[in-house]
Protein backbone atom coordinates (compact mmCIF):
# COMPACT_ATOMS: atom_id res chain seq x y z
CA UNK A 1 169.38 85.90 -152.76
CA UNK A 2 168.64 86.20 -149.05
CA UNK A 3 165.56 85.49 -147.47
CA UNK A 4 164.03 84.69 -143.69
CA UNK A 5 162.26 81.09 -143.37
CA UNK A 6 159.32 81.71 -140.39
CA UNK A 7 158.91 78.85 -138.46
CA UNK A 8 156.55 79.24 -134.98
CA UNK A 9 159.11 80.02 -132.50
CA UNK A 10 162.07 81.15 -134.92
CA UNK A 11 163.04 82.63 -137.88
CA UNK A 12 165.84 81.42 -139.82
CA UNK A 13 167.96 83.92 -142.41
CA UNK A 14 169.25 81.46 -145.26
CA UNK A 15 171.67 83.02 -148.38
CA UNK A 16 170.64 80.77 -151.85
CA UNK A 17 172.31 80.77 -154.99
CA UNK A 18 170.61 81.52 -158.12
CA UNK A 19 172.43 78.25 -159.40
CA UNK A 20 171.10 75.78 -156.66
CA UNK A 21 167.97 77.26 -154.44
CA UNK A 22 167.29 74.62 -152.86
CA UNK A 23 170.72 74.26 -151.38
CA UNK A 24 170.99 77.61 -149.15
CA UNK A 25 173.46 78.53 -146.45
CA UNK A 26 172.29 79.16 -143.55
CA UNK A 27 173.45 82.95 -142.33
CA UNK A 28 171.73 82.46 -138.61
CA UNK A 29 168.32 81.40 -136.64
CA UNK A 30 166.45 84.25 -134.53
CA UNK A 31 164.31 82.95 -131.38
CA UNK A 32 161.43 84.71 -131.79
CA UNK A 33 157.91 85.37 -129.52
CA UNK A 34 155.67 82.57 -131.13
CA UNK A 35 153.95 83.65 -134.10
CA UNK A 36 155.71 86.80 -134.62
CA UNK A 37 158.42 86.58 -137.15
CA UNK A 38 161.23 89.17 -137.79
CA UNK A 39 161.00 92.04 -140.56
CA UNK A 40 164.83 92.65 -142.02
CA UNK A 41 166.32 94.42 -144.86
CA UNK A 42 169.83 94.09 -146.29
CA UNK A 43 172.84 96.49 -146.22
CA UNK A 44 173.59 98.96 -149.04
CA UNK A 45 176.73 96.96 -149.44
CA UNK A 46 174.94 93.54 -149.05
CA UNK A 47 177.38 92.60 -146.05
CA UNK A 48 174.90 93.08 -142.91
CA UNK A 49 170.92 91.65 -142.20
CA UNK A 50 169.41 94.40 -140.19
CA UNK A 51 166.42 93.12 -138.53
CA UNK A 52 163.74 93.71 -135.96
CA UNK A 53 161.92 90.57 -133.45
CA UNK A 54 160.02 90.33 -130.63
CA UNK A 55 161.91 88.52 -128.13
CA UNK A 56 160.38 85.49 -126.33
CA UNK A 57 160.06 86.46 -123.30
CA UNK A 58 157.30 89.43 -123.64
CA UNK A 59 154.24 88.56 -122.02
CA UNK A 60 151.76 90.37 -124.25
CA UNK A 61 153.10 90.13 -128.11
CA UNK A 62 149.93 92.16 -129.32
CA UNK A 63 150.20 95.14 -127.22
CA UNK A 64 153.99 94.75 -127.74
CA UNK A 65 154.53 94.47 -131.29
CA UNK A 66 154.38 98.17 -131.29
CA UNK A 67 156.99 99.06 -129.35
CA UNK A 68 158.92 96.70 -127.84
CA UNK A 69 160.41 94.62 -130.70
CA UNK A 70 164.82 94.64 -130.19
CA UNK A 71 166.63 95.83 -133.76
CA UNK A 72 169.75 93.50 -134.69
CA UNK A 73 172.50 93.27 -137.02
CA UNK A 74 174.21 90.14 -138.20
CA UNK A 75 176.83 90.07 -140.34
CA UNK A 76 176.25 87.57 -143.72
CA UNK A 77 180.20 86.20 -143.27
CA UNK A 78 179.19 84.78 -139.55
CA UNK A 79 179.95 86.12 -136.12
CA UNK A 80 177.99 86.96 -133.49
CA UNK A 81 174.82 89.09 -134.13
CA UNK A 82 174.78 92.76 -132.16
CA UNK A 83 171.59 94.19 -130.82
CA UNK A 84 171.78 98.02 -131.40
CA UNK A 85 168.32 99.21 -129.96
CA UNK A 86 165.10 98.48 -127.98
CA UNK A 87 161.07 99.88 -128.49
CA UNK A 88 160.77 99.12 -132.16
CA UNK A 89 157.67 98.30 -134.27
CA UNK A 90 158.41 94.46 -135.17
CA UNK A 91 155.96 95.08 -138.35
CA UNK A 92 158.55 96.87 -140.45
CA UNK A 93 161.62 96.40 -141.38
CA UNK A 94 164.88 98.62 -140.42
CA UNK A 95 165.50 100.99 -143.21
CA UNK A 96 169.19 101.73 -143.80
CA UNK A 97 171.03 104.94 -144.87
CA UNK A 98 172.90 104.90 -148.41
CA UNK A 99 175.97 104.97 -146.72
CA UNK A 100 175.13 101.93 -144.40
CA UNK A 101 176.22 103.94 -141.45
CA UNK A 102 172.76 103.89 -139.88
CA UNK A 103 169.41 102.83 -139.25
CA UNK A 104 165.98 103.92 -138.95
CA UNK A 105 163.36 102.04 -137.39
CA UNK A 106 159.99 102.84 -136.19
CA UNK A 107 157.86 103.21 -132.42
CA UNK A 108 154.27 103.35 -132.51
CA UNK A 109 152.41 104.36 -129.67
CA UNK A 110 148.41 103.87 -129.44
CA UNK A 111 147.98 105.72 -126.25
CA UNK A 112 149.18 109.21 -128.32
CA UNK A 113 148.67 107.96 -131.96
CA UNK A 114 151.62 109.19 -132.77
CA UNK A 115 154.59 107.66 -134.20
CA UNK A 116 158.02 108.08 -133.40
CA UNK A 117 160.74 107.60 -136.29
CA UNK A 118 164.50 106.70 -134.60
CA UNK A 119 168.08 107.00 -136.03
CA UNK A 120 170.48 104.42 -134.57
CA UNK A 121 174.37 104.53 -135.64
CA UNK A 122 175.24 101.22 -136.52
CA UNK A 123 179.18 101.16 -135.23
CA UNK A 124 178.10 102.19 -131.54
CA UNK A 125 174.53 101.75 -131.19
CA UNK A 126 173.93 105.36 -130.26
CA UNK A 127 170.38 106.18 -130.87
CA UNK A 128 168.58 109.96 -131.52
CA UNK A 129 164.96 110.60 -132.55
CA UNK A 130 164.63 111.71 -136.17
CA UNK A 131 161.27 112.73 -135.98
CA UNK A 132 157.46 112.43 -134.32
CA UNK A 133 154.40 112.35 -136.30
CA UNK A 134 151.62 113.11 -134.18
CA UNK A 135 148.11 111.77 -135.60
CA UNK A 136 149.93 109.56 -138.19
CA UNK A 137 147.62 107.37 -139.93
CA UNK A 138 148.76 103.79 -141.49
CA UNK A 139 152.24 105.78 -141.74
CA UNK A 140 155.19 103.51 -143.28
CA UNK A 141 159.14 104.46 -143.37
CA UNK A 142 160.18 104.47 -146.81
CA UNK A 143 163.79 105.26 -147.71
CA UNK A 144 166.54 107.87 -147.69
CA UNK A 145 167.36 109.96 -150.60
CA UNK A 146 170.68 109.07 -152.20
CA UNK A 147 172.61 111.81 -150.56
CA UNK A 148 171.09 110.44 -147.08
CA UNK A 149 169.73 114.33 -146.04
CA UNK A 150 166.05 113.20 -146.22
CA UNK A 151 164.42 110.64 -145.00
CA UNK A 152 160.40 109.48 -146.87
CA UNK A 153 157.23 108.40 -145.18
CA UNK A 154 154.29 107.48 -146.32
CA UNK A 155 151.06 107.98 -144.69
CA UNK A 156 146.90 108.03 -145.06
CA UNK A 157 144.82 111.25 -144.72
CA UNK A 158 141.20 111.49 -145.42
CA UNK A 159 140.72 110.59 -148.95
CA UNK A 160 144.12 111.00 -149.60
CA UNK A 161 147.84 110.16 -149.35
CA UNK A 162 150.74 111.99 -147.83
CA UNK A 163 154.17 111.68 -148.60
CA UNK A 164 156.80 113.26 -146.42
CA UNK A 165 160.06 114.04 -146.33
CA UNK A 166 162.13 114.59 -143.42
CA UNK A 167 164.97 117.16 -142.86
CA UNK A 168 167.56 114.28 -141.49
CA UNK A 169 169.58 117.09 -140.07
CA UNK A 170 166.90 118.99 -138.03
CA UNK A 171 163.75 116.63 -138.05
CA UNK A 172 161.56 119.34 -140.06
CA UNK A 173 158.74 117.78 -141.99
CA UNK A 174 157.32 118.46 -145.18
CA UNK A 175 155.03 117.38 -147.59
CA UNK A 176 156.29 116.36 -150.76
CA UNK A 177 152.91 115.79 -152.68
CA UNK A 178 148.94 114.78 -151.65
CA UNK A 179 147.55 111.55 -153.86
CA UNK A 180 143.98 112.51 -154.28
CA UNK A 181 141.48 108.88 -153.76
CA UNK A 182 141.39 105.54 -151.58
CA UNK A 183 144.41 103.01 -150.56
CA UNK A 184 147.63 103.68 -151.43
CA UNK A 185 150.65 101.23 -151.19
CA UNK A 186 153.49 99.66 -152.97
CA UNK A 187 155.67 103.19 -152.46
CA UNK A 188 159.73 102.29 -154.38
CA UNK A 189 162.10 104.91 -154.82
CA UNK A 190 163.35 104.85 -158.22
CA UNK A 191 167.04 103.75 -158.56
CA UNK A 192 167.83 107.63 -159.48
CA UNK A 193 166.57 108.42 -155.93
CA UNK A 194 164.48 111.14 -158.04
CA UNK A 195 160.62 109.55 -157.85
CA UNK A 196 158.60 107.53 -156.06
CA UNK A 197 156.32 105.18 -157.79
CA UNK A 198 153.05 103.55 -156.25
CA UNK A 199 149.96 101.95 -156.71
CA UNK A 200 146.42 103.35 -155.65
CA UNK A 201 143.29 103.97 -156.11
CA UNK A 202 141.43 107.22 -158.04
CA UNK A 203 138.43 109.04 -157.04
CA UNK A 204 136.48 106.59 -159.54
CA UNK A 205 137.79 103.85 -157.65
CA UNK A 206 140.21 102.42 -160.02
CA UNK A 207 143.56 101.16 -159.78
CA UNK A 208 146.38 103.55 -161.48
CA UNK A 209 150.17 103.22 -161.54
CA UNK A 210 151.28 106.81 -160.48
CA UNK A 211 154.75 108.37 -160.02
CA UNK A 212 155.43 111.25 -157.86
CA UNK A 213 158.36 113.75 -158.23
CA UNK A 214 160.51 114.08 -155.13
CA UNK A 215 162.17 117.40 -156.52
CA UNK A 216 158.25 119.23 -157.57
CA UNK A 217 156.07 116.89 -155.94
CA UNK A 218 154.19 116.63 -159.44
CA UNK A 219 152.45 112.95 -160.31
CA UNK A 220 152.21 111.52 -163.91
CA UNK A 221 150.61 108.56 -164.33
CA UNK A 222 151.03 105.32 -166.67
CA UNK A 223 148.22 105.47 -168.76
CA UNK A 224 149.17 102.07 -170.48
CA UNK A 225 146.43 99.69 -172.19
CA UNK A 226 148.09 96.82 -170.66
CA UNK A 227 146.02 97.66 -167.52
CA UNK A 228 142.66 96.23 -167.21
CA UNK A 229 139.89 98.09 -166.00
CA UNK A 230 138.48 96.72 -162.74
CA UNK A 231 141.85 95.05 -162.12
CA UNK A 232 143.27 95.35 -158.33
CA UNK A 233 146.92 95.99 -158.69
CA UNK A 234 150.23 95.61 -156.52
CA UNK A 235 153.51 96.50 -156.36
CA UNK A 236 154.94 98.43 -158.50
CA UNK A 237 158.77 97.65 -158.78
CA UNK A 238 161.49 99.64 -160.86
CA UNK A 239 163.41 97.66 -162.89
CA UNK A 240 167.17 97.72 -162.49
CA UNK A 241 168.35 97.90 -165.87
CA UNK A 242 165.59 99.24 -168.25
CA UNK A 243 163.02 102.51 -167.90
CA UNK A 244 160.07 100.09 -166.63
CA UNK A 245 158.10 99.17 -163.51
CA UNK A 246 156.16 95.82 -163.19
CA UNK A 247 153.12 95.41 -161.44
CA UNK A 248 150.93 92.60 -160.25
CA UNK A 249 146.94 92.28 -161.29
CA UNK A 250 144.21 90.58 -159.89
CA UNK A 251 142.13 89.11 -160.74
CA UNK A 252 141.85 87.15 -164.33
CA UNK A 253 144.33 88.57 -167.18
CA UNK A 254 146.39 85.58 -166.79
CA UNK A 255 147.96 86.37 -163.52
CA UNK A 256 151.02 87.14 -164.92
CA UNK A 257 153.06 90.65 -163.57
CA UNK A 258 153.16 93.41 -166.45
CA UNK A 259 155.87 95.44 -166.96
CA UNK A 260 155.40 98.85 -167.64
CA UNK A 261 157.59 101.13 -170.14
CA UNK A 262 157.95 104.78 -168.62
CA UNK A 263 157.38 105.74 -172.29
CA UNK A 264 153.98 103.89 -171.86
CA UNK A 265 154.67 101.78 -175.25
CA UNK A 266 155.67 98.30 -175.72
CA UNK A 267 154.46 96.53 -172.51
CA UNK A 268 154.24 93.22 -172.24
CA UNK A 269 152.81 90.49 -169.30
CA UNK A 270 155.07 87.92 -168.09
CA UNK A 271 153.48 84.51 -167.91
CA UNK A 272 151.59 84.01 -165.01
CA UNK A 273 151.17 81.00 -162.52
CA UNK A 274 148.65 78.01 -163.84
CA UNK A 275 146.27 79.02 -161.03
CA UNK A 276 146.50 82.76 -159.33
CA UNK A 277 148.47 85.78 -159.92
CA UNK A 278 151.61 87.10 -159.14
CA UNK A 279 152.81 90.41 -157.09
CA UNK A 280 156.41 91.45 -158.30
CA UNK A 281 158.75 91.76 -155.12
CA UNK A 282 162.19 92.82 -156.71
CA UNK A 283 164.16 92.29 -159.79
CA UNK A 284 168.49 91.20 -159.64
CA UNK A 285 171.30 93.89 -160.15
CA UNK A 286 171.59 92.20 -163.69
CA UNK A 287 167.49 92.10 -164.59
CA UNK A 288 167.73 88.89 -165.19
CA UNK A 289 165.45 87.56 -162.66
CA UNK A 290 162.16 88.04 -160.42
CA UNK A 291 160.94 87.45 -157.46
CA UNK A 292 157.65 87.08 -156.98
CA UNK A 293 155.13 86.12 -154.74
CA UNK A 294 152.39 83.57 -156.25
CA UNK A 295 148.96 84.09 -154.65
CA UNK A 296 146.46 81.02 -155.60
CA UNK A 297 143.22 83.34 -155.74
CA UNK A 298 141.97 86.58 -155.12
CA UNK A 299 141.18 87.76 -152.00
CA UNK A 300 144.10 85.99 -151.29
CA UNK A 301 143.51 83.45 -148.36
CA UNK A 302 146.49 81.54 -147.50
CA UNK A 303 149.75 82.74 -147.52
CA UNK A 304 152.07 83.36 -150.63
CA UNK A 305 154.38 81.38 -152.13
CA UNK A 306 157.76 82.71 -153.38
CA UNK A 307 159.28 81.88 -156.62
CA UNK A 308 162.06 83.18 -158.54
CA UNK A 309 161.43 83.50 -162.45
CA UNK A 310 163.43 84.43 -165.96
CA UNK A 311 162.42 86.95 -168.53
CA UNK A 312 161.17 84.22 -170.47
CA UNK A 313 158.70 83.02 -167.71
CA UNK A 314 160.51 79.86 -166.46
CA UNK A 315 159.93 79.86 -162.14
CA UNK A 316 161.57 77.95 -159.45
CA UNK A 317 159.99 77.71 -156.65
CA UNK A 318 162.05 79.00 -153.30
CA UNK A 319 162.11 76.39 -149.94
CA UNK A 320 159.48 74.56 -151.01
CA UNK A 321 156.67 73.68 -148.05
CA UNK A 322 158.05 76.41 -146.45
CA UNK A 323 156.54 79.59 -145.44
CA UNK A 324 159.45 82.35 -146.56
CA UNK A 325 159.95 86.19 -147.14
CA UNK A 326 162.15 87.61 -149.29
CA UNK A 327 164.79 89.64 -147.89
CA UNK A 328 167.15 91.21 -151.02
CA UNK A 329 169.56 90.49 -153.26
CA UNK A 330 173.47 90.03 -153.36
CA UNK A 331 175.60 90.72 -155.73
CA UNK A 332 175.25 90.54 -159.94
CA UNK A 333 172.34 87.63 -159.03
CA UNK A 334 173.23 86.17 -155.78
């Protein structure tokens, strides 16, 4: 599994296996404006980090995180890392096309309020705007569709939330489906590249686990028992071998993540940490293992830990006193 390790003035990208965590390799180290770590995601084919940082030299890092953070790519086998593009948002994290041919990374500008969505080709660094949302609220890239001719964003509206997709080939917007209530977040496309599952909040204010069509731009919701009433909930995230998503709860229940049958029967609750809860991050290729993040109360007030754990509940914690983010997964269970 690979995952960044923040450290005040640099970020280091470490590859661990399952086998021995606490024996990583280390992939490379990324200087870093102090206090501002990278966001990165992994290649389709596992073989490149994409990332974005804010490089020590800018003067203002707040006013700059929007838009002048440098994207990078560094392949896992070593070499030399290759910066492909400047005037990113160093919040999130390069999203990469299905094909692995290209990048899309975000600029947001205060002054308009508008953000500005880029497409970089990875081979020659050429870069092309994919498309601007003017008066974009909260708005978050989310992922290509399988075939790589739209491209998803999330964003807030009043009382509502807006998912979009975007014509890859001419920049035309549209939007897929309106989410009636409060905060919305947690947005995964499903491994069919067919839905989009999320978390938010109803009119009533409650929590609900909802899944949107991409094709229709209808939303069904779980309407499972397993989920407590009152309960503040996180994630969700599709499981890679079975018809499920898992979610996190706070607080009480146990603190354990539930996963979620599609068929809204048989759920169960992982066992949860002896103090907190824990918000699902991403299960292996084989669905044999977790990765969570363990809060110790709710509102959370100190950062996460991260710890891998079975199906049966057994967890290992990852770089232990060590503040870390999980990045993806290689391989089977990697």
């Amino acid at each position: 599994m690979l995952y960044s390790e923040f450290e005040s003035s640099q970020d280091t990208i470490r590859l661990a296996p399952i086998s021995n965590l606490q024996e990583p390799r280390t992939i490379t180290a990324i200087p870093h404006t102090p206090l501002w770590g990278i966001s990165a995601s992994l290649s389709p084919d596992g073989q490149q980090v994409a990332y974005v940082v804010l490089p020590p030299t800018v003067p203002d890092p707040e006013r700059a995180a929007n838009d002048q953070a440098e994207v990078w790519v560094q392949p896992l086998a070593g070499g030399e890392p290759r910066r492909l593009a400047q005037n990113a948002d160093v919040r999130v994290a390069p999203v990469w096309s299905p094909d692995g041919g290209a990048l899309v990374f975000q600029n947001l500008s205060q002054e308009s309020n508008s953000l500005t969505l880029f497409r970089v080709n990875v081979s020659d660094g050429s870069v092309s705007v994919l498309a601007t949302l003017d008066g974009a609220a909260a708005p978050l890239p989310l992922a290509f569709a399988p075939n790589g001719g739209r491209f998803y964003v999330a964003q807030s509206s009043e009382g509502a939330a807006d998912l979009l997709a975007i014509d890859t080939a001419d920049g035309s917007v549209r939007t897929v489906t309106r989410i009636a209530g409060g905060r919305a977040r947690g947005w995964r496309l499903s491994p069919d590249g067919l839905s989009m599952a999320l978390v938010h909040q109803n009119r009533d204010q409650e929590w609900e686990v909802a899944i949107a069509s991409l094709s229709g731009g209808s939303v069904s919701r779980l309407g499972s028992r397993a989920i407590p009433s009152g309960q503040v909930l996180f994630g969700p995230v599709w499981h890679s071998q079975q018809p499920l998503l898992s979610v996190g709860a706070a607080p009480g229940g146990g603190g354990g993540v539930l996963n979620l049958p599609l068929s809204d029967e048989g759920e169960e609750r992982l066992p949860g940490p002896a103090q907190g809860f824990d918000v699902p991050l991403a299960w292996s290729p084989n669905g044999d293992y977790l990765v969570v993040q363990q809060f110790s109360e709710y509102p959370p007030q100190r950062r996460p830990n991260l710890y891998l754990l079975t199906t049966s509940g057994e967890r290992q914690r990852l770089a232990e006193e060590s503040e870390v983010t999980f990045i993806g997964w290689l391989g089977s269970a990697e």
